[in-house]
N, C-alpha and C. Protein backbone atom coordinates (compact mmCIF):
# COMPACT_ATOMS: atom_id res chain seq x y z
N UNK A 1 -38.48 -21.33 46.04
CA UNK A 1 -38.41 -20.83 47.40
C UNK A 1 -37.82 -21.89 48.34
N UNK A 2 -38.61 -23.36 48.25
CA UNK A 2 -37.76 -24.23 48.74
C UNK A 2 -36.56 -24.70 48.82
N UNK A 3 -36.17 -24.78 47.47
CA UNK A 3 -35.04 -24.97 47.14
C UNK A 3 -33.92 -23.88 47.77
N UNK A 4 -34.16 -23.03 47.80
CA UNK A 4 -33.15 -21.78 47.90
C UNK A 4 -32.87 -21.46 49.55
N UNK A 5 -33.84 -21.93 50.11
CA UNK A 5 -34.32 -22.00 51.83
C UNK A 5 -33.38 -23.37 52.34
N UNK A 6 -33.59 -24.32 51.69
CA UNK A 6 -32.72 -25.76 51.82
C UNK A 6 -31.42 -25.56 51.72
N UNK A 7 -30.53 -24.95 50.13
CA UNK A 7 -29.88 -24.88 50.00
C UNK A 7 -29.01 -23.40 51.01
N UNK A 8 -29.52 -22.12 51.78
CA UNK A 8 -29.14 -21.40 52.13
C UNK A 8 -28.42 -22.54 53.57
N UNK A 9 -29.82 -23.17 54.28
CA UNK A 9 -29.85 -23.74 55.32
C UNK A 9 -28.18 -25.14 55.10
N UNK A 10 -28.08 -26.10 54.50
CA UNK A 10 -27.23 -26.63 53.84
C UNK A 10 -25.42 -26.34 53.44
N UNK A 11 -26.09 -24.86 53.31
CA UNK A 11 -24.52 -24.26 52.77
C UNK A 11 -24.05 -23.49 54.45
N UNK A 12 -25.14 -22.76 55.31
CA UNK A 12 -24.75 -22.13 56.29
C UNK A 12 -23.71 -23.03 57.49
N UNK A 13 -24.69 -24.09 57.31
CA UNK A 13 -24.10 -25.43 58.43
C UNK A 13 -22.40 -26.16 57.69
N UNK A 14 -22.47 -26.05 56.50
CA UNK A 14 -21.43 -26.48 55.98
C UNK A 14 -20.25 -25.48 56.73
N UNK A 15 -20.25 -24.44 56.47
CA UNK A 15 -19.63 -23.26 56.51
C UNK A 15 -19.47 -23.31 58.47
N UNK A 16 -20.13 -23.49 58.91
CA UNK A 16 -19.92 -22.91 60.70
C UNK A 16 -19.77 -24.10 61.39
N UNK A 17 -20.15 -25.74 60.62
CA UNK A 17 -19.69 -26.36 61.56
C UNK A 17 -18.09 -26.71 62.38
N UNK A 18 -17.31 -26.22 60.75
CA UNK A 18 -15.79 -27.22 61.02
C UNK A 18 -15.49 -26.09 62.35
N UNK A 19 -14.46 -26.59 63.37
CA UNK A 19 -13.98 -26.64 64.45
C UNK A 19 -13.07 -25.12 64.45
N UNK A 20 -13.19 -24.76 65.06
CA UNK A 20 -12.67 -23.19 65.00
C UNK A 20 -12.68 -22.53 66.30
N UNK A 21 -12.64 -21.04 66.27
CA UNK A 21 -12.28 -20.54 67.86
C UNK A 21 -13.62 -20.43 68.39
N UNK A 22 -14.56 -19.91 67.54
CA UNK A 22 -16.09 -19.44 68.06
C UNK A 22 -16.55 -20.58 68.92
N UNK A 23 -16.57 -21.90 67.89
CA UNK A 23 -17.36 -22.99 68.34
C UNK A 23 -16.67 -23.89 69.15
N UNK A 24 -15.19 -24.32 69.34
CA UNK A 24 -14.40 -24.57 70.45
C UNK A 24 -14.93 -23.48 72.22
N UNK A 25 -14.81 -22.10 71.74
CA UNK A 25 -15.45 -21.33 73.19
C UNK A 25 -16.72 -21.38 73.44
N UNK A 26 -17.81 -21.67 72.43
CA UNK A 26 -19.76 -22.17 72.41
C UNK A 26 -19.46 -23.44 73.25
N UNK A 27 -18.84 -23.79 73.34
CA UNK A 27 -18.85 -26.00 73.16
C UNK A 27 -17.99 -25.83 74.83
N UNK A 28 -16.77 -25.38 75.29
CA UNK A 28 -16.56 -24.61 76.64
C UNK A 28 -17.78 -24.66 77.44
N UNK A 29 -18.21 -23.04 77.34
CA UNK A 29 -18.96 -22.73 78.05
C UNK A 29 -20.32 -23.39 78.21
N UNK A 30 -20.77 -24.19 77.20
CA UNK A 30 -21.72 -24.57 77.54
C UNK A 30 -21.58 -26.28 78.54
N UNK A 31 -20.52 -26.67 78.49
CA UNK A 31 -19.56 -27.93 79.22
C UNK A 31 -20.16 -26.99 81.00
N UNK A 32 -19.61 -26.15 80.75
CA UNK A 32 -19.49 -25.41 82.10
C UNK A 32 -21.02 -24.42 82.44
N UNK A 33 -21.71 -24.74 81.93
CA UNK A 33 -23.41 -24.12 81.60
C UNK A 33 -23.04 -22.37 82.58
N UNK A 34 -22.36 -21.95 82.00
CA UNK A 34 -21.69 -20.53 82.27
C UNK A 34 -22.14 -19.72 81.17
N UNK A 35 -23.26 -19.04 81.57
CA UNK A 35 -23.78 -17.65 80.72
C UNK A 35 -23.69 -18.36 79.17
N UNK A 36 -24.42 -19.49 79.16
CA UNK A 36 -24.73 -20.20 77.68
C UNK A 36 -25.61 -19.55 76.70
N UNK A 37 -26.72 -18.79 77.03
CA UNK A 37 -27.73 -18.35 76.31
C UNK A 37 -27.17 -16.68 76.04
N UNK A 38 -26.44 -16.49 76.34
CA UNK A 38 -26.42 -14.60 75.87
C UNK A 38 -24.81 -15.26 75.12
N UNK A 39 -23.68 -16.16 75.14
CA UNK A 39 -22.96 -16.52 74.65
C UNK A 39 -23.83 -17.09 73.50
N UNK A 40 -24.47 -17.65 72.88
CA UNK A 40 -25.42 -18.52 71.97
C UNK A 40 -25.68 -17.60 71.63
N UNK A 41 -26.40 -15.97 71.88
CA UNK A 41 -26.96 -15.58 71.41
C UNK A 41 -26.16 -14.32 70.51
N UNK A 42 -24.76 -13.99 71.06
CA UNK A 42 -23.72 -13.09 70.64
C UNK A 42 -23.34 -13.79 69.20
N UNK A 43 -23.19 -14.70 69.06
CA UNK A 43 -22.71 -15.89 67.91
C UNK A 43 -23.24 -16.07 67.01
N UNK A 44 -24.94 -16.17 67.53
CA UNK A 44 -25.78 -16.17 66.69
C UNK A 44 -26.36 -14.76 65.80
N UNK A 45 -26.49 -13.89 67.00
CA UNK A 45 -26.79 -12.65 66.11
C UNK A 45 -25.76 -12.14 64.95
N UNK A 46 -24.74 -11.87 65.74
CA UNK A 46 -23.51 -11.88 65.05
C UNK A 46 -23.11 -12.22 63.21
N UNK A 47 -23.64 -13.67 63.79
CA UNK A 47 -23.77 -14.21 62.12
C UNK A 47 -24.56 -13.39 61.00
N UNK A 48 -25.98 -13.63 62.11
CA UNK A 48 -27.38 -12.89 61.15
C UNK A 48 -26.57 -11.66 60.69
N UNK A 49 -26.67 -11.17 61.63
CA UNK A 49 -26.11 -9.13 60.89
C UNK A 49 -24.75 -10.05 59.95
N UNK A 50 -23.89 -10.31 59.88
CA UNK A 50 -22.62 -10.55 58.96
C UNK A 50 -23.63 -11.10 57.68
N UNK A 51 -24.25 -12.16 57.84
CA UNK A 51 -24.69 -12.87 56.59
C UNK A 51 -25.41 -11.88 55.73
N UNK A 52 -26.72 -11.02 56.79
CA UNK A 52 -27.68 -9.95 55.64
C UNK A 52 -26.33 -9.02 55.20
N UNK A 53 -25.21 -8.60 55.72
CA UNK A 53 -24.68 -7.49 55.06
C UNK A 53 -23.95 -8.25 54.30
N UNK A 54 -23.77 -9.39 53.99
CA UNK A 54 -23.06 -10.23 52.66
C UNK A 54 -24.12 -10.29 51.63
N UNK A 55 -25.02 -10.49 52.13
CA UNK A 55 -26.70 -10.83 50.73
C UNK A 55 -26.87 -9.52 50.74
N UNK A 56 -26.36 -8.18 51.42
CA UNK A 56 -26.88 -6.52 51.47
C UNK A 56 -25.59 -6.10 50.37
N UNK A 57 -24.52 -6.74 49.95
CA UNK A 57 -23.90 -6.47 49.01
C UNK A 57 -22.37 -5.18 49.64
N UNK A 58 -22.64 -5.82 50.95
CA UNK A 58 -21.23 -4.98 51.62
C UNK A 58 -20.17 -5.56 51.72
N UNK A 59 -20.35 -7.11 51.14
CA UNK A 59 -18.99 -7.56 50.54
C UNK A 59 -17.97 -7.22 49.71
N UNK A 60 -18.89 -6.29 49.05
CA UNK A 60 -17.84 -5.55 47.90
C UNK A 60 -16.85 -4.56 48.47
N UNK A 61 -17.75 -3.69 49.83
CA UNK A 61 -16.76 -2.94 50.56
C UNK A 61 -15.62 -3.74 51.39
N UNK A 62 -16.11 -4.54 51.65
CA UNK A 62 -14.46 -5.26 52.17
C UNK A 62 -13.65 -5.72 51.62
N UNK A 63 -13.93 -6.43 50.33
CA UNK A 63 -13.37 -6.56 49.63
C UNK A 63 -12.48 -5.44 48.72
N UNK A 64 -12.74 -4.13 48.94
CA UNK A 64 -11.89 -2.95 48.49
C UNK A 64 -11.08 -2.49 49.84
N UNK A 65 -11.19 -2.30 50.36
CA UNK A 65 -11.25 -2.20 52.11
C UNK A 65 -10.18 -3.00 52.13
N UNK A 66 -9.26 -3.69 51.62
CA UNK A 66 -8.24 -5.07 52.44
C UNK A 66 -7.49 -4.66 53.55
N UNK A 67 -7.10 -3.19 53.87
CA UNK A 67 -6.59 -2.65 55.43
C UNK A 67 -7.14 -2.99 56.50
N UNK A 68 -8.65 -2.84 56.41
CA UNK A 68 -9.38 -3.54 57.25
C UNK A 68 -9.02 -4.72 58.08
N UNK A 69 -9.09 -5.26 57.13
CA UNK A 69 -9.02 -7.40 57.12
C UNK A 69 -7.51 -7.19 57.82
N UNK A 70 -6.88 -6.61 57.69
CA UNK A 70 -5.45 -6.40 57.98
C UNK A 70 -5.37 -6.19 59.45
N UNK A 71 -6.42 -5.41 59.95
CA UNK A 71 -6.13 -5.28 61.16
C UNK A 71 -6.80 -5.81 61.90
N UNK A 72 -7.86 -6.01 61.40
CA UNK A 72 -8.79 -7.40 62.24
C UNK A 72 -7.92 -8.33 62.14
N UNK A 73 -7.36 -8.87 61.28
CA UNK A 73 -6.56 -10.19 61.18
C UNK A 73 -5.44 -10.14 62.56
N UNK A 74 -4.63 -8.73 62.61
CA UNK A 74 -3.40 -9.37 63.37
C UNK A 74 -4.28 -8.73 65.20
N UNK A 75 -4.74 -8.15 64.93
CA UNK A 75 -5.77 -8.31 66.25
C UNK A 75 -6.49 -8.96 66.69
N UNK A 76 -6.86 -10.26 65.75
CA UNK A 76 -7.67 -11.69 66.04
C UNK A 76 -6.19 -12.40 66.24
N UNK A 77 -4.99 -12.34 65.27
CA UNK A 77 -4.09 -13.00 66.28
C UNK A 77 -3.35 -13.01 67.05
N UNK A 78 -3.55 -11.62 67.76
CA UNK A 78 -2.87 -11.37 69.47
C UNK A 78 -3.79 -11.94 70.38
N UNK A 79 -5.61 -12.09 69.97
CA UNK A 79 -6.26 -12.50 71.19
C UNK A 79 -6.36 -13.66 70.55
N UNK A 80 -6.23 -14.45 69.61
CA UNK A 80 -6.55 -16.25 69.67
C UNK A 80 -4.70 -16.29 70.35
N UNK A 81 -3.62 -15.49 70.02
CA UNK A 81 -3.15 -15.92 71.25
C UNK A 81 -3.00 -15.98 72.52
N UNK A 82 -3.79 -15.06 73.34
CA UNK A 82 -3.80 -15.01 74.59
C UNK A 82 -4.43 -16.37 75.13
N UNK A 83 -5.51 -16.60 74.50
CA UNK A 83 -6.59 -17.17 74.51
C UNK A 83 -6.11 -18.18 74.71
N UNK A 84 -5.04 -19.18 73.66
CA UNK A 84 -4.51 -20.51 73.55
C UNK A 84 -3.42 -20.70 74.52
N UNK A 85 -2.77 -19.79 74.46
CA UNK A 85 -1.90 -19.67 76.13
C UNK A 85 -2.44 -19.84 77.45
N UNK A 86 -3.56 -18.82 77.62
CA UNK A 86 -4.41 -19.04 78.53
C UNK A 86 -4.87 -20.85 78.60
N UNK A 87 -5.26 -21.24 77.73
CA UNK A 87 -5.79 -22.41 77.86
C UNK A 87 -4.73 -23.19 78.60
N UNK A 88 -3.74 -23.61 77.29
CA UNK A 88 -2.90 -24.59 78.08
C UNK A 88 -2.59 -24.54 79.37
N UNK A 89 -2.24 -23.17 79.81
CA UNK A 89 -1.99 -22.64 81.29
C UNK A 89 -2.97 -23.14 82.41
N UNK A 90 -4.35 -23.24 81.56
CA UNK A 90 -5.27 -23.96 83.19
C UNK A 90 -5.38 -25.72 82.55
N UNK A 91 -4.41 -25.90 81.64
CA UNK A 91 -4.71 -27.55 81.20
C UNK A 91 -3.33 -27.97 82.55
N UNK A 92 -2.76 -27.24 82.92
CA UNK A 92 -1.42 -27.48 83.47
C UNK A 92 -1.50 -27.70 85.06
N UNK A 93 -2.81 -27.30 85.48
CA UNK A 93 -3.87 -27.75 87.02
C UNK A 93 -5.56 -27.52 86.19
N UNK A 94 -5.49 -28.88 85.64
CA UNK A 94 -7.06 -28.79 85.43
C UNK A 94 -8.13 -29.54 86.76
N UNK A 95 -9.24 -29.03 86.44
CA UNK A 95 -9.91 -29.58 87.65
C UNK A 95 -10.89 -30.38 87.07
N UNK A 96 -11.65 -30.18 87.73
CA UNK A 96 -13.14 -31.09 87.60
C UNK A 96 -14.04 -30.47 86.79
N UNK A 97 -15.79 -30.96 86.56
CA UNK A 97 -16.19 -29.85 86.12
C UNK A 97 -17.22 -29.20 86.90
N UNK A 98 -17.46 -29.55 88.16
CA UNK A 98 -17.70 -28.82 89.02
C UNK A 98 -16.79 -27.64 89.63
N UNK A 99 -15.58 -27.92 90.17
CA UNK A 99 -14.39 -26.95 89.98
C UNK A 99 -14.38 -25.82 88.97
N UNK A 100 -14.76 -26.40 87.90
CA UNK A 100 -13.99 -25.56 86.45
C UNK A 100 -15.43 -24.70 86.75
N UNK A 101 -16.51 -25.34 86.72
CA UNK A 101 -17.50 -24.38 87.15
C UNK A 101 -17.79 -23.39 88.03
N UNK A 102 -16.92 -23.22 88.69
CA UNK A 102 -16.78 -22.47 90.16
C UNK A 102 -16.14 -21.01 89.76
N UNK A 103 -14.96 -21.26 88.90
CA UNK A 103 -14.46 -20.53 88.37
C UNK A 103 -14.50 -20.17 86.83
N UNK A 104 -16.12 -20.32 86.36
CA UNK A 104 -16.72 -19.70 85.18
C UNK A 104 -15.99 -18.28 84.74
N UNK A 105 -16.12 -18.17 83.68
CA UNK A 105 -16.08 -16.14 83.69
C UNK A 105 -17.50 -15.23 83.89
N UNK A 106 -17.15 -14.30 84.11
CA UNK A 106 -18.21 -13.65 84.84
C UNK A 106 -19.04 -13.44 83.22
N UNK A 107 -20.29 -12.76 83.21
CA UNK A 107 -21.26 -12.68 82.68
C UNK A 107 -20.85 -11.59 80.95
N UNK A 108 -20.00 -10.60 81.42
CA UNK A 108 -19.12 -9.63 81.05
C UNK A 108 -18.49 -10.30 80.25
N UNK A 109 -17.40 -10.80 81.21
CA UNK A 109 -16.16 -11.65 80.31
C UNK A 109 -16.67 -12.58 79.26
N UNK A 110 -17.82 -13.23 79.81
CA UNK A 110 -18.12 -14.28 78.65
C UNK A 110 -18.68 -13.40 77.26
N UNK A 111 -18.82 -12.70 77.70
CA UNK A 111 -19.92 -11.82 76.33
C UNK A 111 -18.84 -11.23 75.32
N UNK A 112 -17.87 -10.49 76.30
CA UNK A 112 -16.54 -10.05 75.91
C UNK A 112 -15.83 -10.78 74.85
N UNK A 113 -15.21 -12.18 75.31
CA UNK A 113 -14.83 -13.25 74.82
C UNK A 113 -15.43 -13.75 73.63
N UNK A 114 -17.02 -13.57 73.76
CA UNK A 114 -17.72 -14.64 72.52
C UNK A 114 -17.67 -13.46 71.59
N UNK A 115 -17.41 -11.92 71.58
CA UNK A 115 -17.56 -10.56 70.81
C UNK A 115 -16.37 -10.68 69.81
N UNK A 116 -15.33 -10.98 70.69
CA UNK A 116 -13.93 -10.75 70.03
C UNK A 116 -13.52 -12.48 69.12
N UNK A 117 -14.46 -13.13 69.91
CA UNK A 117 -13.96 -14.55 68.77
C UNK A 117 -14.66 -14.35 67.57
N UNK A 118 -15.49 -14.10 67.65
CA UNK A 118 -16.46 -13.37 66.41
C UNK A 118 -15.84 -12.56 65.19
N UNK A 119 -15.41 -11.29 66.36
CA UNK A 119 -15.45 -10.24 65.28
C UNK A 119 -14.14 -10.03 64.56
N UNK A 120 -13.36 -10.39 65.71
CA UNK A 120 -11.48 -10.04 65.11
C UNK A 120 -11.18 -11.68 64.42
N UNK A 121 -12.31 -12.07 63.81
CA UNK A 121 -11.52 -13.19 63.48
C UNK A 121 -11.61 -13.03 61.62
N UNK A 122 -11.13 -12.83 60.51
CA UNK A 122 -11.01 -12.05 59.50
C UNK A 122 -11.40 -13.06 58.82
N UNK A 123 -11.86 -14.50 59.43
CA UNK A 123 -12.17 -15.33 58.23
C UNK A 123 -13.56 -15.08 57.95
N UNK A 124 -14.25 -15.18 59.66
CA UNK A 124 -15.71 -14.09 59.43
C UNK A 124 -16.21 -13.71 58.41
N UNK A 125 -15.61 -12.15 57.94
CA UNK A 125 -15.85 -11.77 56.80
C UNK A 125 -15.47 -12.37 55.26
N UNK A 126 -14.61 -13.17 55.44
CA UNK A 126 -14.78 -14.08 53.90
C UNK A 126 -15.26 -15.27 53.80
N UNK A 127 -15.51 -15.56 54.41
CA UNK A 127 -16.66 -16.92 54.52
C UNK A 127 -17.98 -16.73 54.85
N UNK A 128 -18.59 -15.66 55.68
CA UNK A 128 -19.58 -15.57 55.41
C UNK A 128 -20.36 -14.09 55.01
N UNK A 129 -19.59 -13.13 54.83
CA UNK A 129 -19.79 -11.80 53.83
C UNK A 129 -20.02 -12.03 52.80
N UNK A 130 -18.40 -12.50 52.37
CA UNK A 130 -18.25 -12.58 50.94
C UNK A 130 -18.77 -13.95 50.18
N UNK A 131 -17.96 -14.96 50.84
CA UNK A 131 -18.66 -16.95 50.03
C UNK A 131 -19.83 -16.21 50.38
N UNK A 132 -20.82 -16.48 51.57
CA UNK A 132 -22.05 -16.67 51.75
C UNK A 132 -22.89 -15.77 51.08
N UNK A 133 -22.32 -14.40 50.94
CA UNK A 133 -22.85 -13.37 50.37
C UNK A 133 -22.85 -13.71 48.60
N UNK A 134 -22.03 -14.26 48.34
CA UNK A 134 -21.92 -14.18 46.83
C UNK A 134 -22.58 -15.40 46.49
N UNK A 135 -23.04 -16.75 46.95
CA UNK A 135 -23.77 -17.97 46.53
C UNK A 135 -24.69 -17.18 46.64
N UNK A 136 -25.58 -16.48 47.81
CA UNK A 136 -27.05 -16.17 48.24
C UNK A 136 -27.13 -15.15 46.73
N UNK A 137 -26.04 -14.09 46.54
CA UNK A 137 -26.99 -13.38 44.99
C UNK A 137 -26.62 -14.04 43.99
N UNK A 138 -26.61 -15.35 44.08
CA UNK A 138 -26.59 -16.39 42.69
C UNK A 138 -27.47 -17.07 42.77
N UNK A 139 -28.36 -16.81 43.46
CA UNK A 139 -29.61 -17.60 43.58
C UNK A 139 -30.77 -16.70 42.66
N UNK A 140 -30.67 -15.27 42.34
CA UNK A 140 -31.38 -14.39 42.15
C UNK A 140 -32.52 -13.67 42.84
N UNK A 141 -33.80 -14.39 42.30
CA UNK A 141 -35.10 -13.85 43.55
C UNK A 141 -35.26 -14.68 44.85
N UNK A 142 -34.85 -15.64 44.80
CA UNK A 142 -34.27 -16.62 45.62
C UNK A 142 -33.64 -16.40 46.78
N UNK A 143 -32.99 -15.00 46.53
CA UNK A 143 -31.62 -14.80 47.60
C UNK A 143 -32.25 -14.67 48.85
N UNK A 144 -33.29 -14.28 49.20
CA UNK A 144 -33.40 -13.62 51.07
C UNK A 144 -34.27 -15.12 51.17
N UNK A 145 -34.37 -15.80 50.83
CA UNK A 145 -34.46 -17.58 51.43
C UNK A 145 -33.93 -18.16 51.40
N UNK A 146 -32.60 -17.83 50.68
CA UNK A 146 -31.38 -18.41 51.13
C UNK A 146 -30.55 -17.96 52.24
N UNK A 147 -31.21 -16.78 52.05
CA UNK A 147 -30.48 -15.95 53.34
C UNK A 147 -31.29 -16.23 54.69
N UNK A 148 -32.73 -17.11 54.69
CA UNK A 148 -33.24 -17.07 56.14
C UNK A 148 -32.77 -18.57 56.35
N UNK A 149 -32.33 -19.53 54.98
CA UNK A 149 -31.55 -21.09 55.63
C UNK A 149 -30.74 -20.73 56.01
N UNK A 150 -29.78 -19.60 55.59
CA UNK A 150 -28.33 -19.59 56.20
C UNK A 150 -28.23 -18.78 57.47
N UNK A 151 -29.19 -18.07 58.17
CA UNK A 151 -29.49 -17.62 59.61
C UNK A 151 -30.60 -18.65 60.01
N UNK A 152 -31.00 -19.55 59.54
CA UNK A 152 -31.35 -20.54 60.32
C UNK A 152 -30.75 -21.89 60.90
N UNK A 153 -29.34 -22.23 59.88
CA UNK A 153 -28.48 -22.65 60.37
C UNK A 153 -27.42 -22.25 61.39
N UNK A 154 -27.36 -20.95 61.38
CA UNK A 154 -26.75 -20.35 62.17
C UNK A 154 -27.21 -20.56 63.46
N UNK A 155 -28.05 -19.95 63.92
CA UNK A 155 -29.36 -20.38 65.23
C UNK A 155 -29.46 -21.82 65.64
N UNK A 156 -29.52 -22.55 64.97
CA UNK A 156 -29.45 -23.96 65.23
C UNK A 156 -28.27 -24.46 65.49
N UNK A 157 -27.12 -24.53 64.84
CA UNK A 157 -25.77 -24.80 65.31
C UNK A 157 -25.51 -24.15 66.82
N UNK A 158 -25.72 -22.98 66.39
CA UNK A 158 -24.91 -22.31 68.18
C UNK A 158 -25.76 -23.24 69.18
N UNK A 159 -26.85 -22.86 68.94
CA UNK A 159 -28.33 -23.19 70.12
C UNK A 159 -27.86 -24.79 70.39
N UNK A 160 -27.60 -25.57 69.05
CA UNK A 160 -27.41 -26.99 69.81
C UNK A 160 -26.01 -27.18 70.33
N UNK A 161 -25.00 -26.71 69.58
CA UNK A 161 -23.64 -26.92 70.51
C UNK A 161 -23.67 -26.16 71.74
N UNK A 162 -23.99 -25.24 72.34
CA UNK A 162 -24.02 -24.90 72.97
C UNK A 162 -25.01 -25.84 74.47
N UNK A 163 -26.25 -25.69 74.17
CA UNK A 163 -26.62 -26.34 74.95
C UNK A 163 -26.86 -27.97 74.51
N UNK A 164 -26.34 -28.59 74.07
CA UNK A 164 -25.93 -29.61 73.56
C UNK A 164 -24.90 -30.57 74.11
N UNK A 165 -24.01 -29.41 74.87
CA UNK A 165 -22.47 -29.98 75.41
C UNK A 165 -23.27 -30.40 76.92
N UNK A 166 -23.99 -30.51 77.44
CA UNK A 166 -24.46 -31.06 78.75
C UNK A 166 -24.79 -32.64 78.31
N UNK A 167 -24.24 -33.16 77.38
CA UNK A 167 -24.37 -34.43 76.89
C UNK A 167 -23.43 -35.07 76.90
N UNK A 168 -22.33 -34.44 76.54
CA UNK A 168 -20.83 -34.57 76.84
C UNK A 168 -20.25 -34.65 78.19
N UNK A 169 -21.27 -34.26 79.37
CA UNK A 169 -20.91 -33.75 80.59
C UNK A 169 -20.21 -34.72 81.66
N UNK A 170 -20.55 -35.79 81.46
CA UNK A 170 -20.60 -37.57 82.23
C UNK A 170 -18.83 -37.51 81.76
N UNK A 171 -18.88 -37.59 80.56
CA UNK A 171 -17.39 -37.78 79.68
C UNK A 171 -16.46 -37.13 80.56
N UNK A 172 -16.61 -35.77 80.21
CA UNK A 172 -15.49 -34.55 80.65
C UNK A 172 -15.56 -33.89 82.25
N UNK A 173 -16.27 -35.24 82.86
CA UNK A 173 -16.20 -34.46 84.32
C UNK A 173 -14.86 -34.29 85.28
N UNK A 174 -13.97 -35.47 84.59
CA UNK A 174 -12.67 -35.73 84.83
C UNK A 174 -11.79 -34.48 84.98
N UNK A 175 -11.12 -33.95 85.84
CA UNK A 175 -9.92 -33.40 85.55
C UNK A 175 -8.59 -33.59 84.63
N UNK A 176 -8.99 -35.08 84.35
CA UNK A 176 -7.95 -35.26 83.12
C UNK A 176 -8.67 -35.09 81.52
N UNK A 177 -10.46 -35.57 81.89
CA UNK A 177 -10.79 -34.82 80.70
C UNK A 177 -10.62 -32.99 80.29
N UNK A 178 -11.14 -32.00 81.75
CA UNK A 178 -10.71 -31.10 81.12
C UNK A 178 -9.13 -30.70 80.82
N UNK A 179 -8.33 -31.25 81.40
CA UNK A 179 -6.83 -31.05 80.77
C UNK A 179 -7.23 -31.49 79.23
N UNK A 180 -7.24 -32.70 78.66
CA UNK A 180 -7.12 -32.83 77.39
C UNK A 180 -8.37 -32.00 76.97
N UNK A 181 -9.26 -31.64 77.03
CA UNK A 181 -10.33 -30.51 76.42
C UNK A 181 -9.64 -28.94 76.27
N UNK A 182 -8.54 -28.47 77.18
CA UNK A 182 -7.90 -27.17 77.17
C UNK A 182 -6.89 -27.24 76.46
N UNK A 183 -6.02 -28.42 76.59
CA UNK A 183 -4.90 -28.56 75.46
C UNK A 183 -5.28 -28.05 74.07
N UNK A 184 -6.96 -29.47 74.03
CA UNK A 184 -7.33 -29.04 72.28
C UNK A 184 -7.63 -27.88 72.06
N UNK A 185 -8.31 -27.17 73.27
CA UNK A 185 -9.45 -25.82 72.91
C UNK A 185 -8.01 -24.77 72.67
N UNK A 186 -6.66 -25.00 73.35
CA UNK A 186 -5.50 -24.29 73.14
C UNK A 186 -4.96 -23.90 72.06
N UNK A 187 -4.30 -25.54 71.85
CA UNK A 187 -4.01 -25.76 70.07
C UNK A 187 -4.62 -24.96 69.03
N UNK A 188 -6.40 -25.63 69.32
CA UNK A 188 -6.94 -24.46 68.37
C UNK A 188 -6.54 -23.53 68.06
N UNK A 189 -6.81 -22.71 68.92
CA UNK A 189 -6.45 -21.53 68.89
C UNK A 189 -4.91 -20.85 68.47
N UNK A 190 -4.34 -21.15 69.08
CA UNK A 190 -2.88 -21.49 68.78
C UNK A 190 -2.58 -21.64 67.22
N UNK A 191 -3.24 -22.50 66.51
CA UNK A 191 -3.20 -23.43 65.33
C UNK A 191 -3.71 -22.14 64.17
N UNK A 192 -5.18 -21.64 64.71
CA UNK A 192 -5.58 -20.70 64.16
C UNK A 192 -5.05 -19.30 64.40
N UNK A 193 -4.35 -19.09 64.91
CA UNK A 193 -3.19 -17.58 65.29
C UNK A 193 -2.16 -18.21 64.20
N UNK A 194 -1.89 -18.61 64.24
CA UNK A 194 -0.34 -19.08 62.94
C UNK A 194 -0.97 -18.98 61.66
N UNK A 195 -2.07 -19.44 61.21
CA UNK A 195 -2.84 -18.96 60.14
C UNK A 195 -2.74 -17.92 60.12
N UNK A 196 -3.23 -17.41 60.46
CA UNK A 196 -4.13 -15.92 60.70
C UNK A 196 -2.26 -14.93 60.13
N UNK A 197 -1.92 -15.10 61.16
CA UNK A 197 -0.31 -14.63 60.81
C UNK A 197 0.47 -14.81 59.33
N UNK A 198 0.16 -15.74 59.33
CA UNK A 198 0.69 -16.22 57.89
C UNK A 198 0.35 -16.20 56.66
N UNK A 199 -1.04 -15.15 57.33
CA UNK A 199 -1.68 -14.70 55.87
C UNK A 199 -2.82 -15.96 54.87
């Protein structure tokens, strides 16, 4: 039980920490303490429901399904490009982070935003449907404690990057820090739309 709880927890954090669109816009908004906890919490749930329907064995349907992935894919890369455009565009008069705070997105938009980095993003479903789904039933009786480390890593990552980035805050109060913070959060995105495109 331990083991399988450790290792779910272990493999989840492996999987959601590297740098991407979700956790580039978690790591944002929480810089700018703009609707942090229902953003944290879109990300987080999000995962949970994706991970049980990977250990629920609905990986197999997407995996027959590849039209799907097809259109999530080029619809995750029209909005990671808006998104990275958008960025650079306010890196080009960045402000402060009182400023940048002024002009948060509304409560909506942020929820909006953290929905669609989520859902149209097609790696989502193969990294944590399918990988996550297919280690957790190789565990055997094991599997739904691997499945509460890997929604417990989930919860913990968002929850600390998110409210976590008020640590960072001293750093990036600069207007030249958020210029170079929108460039990167751009690129990203940007970086990850050319993927995404390219199959």
């Amino acid at each position: 039980m331990l083991d399988s709880l450790v290792s779910g927890l272990l493999t989840g954090l492996t999987l959601i920490i590297a740098i991407g669109a979700q956790n580039a816009y978690v790591l944002r908004q929480g810089l700018l303490r703009a609707h942090v906890g229902p953003v944290v919490a879109v990300c987080a749930i999000s995962d949970l429901v994706l991970i049980v329907a990977g250990v629920s064995g609905i990986g197999t349907i997407v995996e027959q399904a590849g039209w799907i992935l097809d259109v999530v894919r080029w619809l995750g890369v029209a909005f990671l490009t808006w998104y990275g455009v958008s960025s650079l565009l306010r890196a080009r008069r960045p402000q402060g982070l009182e400023a940048a705070r002024a002009g948060a997105p509304s409560l909506r938009a942020a929820v909006t935003t953290a929905v669609a980095l989520t859902w149209l993003n097609p790696h989502v479903y193969l990294d944590t449907v399918l990988l996550l789904g297919s280690i957790a039933n190789a565990q055997g009786d094991g599997r739904w404690w691997f499945t509460v480390g890997a929604c417990t890593a989930s919860i913990l990552w968002f929850t600390s990057l998110g409210y976590g980035a008020r640590l960072a805050e001293r750093a990036l109060a600069t207007p030249r820090a958020w210029r170079i913070l929108d460039v990167l959060i751009g690129l990203t995105m940007l970086g990850i739309a050319v993927k995404l495109a390219l199959g």
